[in-house]
C-alpha atoms as a PDB file:
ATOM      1  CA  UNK A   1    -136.999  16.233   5.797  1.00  0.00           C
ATOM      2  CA  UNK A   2    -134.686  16.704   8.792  1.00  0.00           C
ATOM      3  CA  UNK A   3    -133.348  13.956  11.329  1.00  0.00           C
ATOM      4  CA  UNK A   4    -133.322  15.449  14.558  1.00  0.00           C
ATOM      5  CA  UNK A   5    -131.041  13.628  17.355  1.00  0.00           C
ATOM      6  CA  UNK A   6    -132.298  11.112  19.200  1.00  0.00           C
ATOM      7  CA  UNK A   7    -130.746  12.231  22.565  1.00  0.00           C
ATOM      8  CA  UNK A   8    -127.083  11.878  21.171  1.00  0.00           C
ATOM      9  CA  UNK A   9    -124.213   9.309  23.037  1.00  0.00           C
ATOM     10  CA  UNK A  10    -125.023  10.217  26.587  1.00  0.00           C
ATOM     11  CA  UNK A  11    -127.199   7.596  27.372  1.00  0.00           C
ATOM     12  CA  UNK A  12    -124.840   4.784  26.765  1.00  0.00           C
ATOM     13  CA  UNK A  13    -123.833   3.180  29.570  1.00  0.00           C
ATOM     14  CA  UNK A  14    -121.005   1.110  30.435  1.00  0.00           C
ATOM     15  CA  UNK A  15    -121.133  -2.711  31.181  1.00  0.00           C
ATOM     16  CA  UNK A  16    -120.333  -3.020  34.744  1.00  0.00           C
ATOM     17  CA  UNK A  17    -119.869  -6.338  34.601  1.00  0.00           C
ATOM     18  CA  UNK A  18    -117.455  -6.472  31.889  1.00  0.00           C
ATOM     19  CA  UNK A  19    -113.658  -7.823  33.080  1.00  0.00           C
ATOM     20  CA  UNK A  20    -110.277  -6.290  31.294  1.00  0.00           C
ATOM     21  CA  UNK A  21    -108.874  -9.441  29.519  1.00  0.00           C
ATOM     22  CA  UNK A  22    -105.191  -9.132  29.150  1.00  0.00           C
ATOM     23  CA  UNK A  23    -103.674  -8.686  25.633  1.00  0.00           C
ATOM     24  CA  UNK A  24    -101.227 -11.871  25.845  1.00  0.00           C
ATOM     25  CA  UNK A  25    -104.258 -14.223  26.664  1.00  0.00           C
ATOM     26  CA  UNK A  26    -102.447 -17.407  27.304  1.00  0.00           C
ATOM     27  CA  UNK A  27    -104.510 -20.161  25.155  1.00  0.00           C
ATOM     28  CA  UNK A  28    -101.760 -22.671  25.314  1.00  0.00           C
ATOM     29  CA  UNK A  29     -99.143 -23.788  22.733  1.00  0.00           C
ATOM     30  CA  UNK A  30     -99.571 -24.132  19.760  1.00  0.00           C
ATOM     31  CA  UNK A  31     -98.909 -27.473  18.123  1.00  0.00           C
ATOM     32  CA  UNK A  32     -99.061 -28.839  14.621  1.00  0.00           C
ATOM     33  CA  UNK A  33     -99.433 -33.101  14.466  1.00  0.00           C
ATOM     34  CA  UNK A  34     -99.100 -34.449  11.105  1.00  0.00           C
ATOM     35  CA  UNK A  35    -101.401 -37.656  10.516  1.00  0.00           C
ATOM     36  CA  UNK A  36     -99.177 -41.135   9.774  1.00  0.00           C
ATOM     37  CA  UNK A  37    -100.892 -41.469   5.949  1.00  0.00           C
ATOM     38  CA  UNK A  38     -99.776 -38.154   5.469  1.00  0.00           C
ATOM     39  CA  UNK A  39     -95.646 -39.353   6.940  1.00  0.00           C
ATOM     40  CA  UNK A  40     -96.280 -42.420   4.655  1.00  0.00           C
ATOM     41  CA  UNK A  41     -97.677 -40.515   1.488  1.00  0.00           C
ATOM     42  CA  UNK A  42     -94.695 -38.030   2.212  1.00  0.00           C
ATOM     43  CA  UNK A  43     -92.211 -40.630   2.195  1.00  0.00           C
ATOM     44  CA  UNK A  44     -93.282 -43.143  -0.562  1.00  0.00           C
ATOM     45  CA  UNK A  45     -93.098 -39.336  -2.398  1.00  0.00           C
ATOM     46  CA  UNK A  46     -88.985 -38.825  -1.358  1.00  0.00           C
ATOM     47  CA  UNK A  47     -88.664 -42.323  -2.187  1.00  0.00           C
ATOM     48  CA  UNK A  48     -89.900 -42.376  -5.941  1.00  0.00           C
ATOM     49  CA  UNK A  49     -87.979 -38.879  -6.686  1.00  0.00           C
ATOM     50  CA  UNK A  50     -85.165 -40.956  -5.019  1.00  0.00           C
ATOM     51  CA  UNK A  51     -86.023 -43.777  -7.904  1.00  0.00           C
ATOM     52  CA  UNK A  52     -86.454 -41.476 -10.685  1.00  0.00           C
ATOM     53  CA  UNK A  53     -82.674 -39.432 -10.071  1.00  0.00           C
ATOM     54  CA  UNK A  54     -81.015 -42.994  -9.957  1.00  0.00           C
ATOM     55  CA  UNK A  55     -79.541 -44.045 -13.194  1.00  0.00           C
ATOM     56  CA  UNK A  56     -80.778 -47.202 -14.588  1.00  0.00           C
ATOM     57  CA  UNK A  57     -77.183 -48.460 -15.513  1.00  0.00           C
ATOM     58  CA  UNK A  58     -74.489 -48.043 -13.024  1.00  0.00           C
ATOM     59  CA  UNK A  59     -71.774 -47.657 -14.980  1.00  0.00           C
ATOM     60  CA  UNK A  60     -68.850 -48.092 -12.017  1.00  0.00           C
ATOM     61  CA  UNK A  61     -70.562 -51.568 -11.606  1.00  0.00           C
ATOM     62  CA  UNK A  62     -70.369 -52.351 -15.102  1.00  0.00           C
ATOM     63  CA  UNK A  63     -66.806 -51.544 -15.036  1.00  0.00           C
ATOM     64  CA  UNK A  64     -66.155 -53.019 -12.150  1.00  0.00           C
ATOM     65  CA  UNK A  65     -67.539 -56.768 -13.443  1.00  0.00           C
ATOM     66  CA  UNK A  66     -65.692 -56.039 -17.235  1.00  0.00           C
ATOM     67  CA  UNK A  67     -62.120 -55.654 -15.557  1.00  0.00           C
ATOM     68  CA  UNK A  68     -63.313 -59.254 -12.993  1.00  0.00           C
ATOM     69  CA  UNK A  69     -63.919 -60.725 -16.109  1.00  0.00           C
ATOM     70  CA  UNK A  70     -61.245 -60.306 -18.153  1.00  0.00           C
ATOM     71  CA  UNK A  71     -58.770 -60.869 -15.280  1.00  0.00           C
ATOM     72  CA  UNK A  72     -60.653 -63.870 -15.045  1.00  0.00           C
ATOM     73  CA  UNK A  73     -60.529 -64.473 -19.124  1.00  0.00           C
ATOM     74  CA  UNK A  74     -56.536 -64.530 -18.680  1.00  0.00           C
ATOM     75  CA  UNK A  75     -55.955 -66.115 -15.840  1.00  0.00           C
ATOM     76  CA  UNK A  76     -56.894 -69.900 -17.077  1.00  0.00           C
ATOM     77  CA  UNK A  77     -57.187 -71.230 -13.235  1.00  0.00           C
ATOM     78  CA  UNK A  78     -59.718 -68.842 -12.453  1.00  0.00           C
ATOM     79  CA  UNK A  79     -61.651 -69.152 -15.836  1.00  0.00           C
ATOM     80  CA  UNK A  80     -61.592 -73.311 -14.589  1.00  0.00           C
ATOM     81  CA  UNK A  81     -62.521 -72.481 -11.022  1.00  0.00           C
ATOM     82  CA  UNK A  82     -65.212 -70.272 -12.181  1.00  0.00           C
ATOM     83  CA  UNK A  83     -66.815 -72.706 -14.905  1.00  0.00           C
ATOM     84  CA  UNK A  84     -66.742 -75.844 -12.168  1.00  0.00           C
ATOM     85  CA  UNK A  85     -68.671 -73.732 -10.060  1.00  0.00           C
ATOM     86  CA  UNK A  86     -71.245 -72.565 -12.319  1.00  0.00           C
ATOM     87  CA  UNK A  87     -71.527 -76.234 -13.157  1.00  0.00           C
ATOM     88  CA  UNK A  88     -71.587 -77.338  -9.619  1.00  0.00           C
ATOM     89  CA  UNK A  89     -74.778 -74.440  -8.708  1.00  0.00           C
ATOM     90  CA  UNK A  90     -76.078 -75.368 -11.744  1.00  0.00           C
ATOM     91  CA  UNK A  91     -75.905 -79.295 -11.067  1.00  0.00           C
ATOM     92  CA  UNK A  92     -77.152 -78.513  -7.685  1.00  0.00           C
ATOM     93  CA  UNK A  93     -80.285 -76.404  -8.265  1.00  0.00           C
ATOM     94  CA  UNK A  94     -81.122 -79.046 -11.308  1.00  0.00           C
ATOM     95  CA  UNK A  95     -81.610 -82.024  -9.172  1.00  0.00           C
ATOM     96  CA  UNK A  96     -82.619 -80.517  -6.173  1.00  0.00           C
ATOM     97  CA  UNK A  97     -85.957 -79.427  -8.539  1.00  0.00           C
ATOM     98  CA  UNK A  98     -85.817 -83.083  -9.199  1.00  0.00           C
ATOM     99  CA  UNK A  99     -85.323 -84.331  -5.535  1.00  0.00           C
ATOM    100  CA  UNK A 100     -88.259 -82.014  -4.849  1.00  0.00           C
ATOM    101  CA  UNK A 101     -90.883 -83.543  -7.054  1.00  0.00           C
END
């Protein structure tokens, strides 16, 4: 069995109607906007790897508070200025609970 041509590409006719459309078709600009849950989420993420890097101890602080304590230790008017306050916050937050009740 044979195909024989059906009356080959001659018969195809152009769309007159049809406009040339430039290749650099100017749709706009292009523009990405990124939701505020999304800023939050991507935030809240920076701040926890933030939280997990951070040492728990902070050992210039701990330093820091050994060497004002044992200048404090030796130095017997700043070991009595320090106790009298203690005992004056601690006076003061005692019976200002009290006053309060």
């Amino acid at each position: 069995m044979t195909i024989d041509k059906v009356g080959g590409t001659n018969y195809i006719q152009p769309n007159k109607n049809a406009k040339q459309v430039d290749k650099a078709y100017n749709a706009g600009v292009d523009r990405v906007e990124i939701s505020t849950e999304s800023k939050i989420t991507s935030q809240n993420e920076y701040l926890l790897n933030v939280i997990r890097q951070t040492p728990d101890i902070r050992e210039d602080k701990v330093i820091e508070g050994k060497e004002k304590l044992n200048l404090y230790m030796n130095d017997e008017n700043a070991k009595n200025n320090a106790l009298n306050s203690l005992a004056d916050s601690l006076a003061d937050s005692i019976f200002s609970v009290e006053d309060d009740e």
